[in-house]
Protein backbone atom coordinates (compact mmCIF):
# COMPACT_ATOMS: atom_id res chain seq x y z
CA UNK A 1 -36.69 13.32 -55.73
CA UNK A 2 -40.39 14.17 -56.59
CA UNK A 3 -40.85 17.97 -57.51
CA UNK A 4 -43.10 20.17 -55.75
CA UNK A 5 -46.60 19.75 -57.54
CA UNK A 6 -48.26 22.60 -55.76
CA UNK A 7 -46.44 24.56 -57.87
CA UNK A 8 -48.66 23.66 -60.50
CA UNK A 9 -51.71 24.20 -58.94
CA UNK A 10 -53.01 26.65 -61.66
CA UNK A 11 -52.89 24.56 -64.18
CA UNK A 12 -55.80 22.19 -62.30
CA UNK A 13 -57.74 25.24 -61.51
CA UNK A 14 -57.77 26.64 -64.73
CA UNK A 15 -58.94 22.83 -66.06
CA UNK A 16 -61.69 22.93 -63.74
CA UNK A 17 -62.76 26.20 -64.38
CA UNK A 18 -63.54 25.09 -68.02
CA UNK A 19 -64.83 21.98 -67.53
CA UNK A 20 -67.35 23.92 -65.43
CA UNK A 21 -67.77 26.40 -68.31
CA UNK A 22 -68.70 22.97 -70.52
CA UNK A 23 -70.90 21.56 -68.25
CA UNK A 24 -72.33 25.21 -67.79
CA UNK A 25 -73.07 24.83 -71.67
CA UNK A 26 -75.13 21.82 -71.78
CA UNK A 27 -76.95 22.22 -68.80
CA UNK A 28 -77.62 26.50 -69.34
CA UNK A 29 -78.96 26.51 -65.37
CA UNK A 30 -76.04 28.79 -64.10
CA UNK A 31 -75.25 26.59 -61.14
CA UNK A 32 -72.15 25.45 -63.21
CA UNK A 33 -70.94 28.64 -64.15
CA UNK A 34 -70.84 29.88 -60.40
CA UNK A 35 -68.53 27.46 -59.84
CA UNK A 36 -66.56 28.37 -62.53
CA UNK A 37 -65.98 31.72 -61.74
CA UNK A 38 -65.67 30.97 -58.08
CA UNK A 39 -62.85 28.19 -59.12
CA UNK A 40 -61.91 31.17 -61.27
CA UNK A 41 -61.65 33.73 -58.52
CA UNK A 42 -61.27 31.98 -55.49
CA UNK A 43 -59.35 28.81 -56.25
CA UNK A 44 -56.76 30.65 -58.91
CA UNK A 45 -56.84 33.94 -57.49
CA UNK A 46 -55.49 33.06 -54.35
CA UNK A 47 -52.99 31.17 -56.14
CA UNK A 48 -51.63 33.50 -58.05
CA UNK A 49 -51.15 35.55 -55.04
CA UNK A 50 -49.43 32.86 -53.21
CA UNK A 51 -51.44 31.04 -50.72
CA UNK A 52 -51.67 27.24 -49.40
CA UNK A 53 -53.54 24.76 -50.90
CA UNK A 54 -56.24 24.50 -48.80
CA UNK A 55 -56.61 28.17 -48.49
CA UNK A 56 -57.24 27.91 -52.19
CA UNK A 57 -60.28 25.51 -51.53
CA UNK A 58 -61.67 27.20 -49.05
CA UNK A 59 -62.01 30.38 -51.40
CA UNK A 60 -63.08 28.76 -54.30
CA UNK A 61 -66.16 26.64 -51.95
CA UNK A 62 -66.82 30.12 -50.62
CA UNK A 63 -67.35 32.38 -53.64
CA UNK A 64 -69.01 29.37 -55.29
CA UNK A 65 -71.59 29.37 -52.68
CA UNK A 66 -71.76 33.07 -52.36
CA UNK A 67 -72.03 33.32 -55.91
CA UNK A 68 -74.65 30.54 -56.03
CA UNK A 69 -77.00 31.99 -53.23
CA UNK A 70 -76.82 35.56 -54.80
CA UNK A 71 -76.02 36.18 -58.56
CA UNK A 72 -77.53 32.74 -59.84
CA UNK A 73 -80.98 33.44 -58.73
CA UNK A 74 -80.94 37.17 -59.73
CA UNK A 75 -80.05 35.44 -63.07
CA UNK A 76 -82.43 33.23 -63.58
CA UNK A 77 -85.49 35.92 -62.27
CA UNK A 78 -84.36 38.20 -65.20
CA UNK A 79 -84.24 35.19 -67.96
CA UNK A 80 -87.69 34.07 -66.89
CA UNK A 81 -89.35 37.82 -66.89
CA UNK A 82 -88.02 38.46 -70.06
CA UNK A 83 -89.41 35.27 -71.97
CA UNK A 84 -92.70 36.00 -72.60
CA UNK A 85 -95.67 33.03 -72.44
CA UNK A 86 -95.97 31.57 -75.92
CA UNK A 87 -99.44 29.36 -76.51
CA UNK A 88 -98.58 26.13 -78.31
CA UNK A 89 -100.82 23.27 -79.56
CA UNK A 90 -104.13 23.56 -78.66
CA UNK A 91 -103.38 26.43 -76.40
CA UNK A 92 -102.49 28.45 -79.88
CA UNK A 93 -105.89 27.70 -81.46
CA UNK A 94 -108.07 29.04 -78.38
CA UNK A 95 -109.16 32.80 -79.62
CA UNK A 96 -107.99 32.12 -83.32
CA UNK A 97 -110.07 33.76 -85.99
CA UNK A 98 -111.25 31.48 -88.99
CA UNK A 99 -113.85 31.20 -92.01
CA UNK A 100 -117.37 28.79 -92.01
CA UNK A 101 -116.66 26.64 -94.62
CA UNK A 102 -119.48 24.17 -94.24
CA UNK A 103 -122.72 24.18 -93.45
CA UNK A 104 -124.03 22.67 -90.10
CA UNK A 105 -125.18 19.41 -90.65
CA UNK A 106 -126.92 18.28 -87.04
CA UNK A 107 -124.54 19.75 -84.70
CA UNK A 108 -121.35 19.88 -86.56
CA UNK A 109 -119.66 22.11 -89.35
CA UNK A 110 -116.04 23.01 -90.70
CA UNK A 111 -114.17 25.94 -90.24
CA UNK A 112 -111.11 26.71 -91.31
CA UNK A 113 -108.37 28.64 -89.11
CA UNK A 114 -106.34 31.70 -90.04
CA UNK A 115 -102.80 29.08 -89.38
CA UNK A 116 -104.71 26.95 -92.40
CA UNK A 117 -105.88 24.28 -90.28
CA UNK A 118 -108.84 22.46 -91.19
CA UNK A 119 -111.04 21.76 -88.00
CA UNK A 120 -114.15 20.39 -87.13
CA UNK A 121 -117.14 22.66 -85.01
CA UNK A 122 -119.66 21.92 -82.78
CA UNK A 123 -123.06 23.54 -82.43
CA UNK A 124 -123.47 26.17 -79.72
CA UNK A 125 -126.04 29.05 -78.32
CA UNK A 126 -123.80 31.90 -80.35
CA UNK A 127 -123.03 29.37 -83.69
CA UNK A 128 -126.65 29.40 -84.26
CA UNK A 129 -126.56 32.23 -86.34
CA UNK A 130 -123.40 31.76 -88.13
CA UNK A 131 -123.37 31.59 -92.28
CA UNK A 132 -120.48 30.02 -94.29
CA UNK A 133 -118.03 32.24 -94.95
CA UNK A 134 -118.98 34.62 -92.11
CA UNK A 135 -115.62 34.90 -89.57
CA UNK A 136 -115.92 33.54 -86.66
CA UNK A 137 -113.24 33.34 -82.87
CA UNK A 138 -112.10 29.95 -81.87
CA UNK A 139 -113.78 29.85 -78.00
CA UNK A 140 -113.13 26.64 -76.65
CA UNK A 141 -111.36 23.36 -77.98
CA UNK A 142 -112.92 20.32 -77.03
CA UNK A 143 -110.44 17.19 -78.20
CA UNK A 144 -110.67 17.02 -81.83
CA UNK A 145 -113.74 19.77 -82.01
CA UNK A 146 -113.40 23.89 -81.38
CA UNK A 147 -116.50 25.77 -80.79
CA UNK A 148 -116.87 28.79 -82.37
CA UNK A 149 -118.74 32.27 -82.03
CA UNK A 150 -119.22 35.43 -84.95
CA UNK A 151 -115.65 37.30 -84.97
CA UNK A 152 -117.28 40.78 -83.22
CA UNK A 153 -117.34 38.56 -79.84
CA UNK A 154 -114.52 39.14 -77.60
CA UNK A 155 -112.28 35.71 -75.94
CA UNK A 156 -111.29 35.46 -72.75
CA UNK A 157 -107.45 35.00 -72.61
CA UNK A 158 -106.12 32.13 -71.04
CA UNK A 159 -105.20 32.03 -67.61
CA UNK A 160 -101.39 32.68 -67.27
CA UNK A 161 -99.20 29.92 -65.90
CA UNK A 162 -96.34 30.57 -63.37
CA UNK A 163 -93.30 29.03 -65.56
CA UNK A 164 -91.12 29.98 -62.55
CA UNK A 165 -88.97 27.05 -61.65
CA UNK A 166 -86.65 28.41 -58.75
């Protein structure tokens, strides 16, 4: 005689429930941990308070979805607010302040950034009238050349991205 293996029903929802929670921690997207706590709260819950296996499921699919459709994206609007746009690359050089280091020779010169970078700089209207050593305001990057204006001038900031994925 086989014994009654509903009876150990809580034992496969608590597995699933951290499996979920492991998934949940390589993927950090949420969707796995709604699940978890809807395996948590539907699927064992119900359980523990005695009711049929299929009643379990059907608690467990629902506050998974419910959970999914509501909390997750709340979630993931308040991680994405509070992670503020950080330039990288090139993107970090545009409006970086720097030094003349070398004279213009035809149309290009040297200037060296405030991050200690050593770039190249192409002649334009405002570098005209730029000295070595004056401080200058990284305005545009073109490939492996930035152009450059005197430090009073004010850059334009970037346009902002929408880093928004859901």
């Amino acid at each position: 005689m086989l014994p009654d293996l509903t009876q150990y029903m809580w034992i496969a929802w608590l597995v699933l429930a951290i499996l979920f929670v492991i998934v949940e921690l390589l993927t950090l997207e949420f969707t796995f941990l709604m699940l978890a706590a809807g395996t948590l709260i539907g699927g064992l819950g119900v359980n523990l308070l005695g009711g049929v296996w299929w009643l379990q499921i059907l608690a467990a699919a629902a506050i998974s979805a419910l959970l999914l459709f509501t909390i997750r994206p709340l979630l993931l609007r308040a991680l994405h607010r509070s992670s503020a746009l950080q330039p990288t690359n090139v993107d970090a050089i545009y409006g970086l302040g720097g030094r003349l280091i070398a004279p213009f020779t035809g149309d290009v010169a040297s200037v060296r950034l405030d991050n200690g970078e050593l770039w190249s700089v192409t002649a334009s209207d405002d570098s005209a009238n730029i000295a070595v050593g004056d401080r200058v305001i990284v305005t545009a990057v073109r490939g492996a050349m930035v152009e450059i204006a005197p430090a009073n001038t004010t850059v334009a900031p970037l346009p902002h991205t929408d880093r928004s994925t859901d």
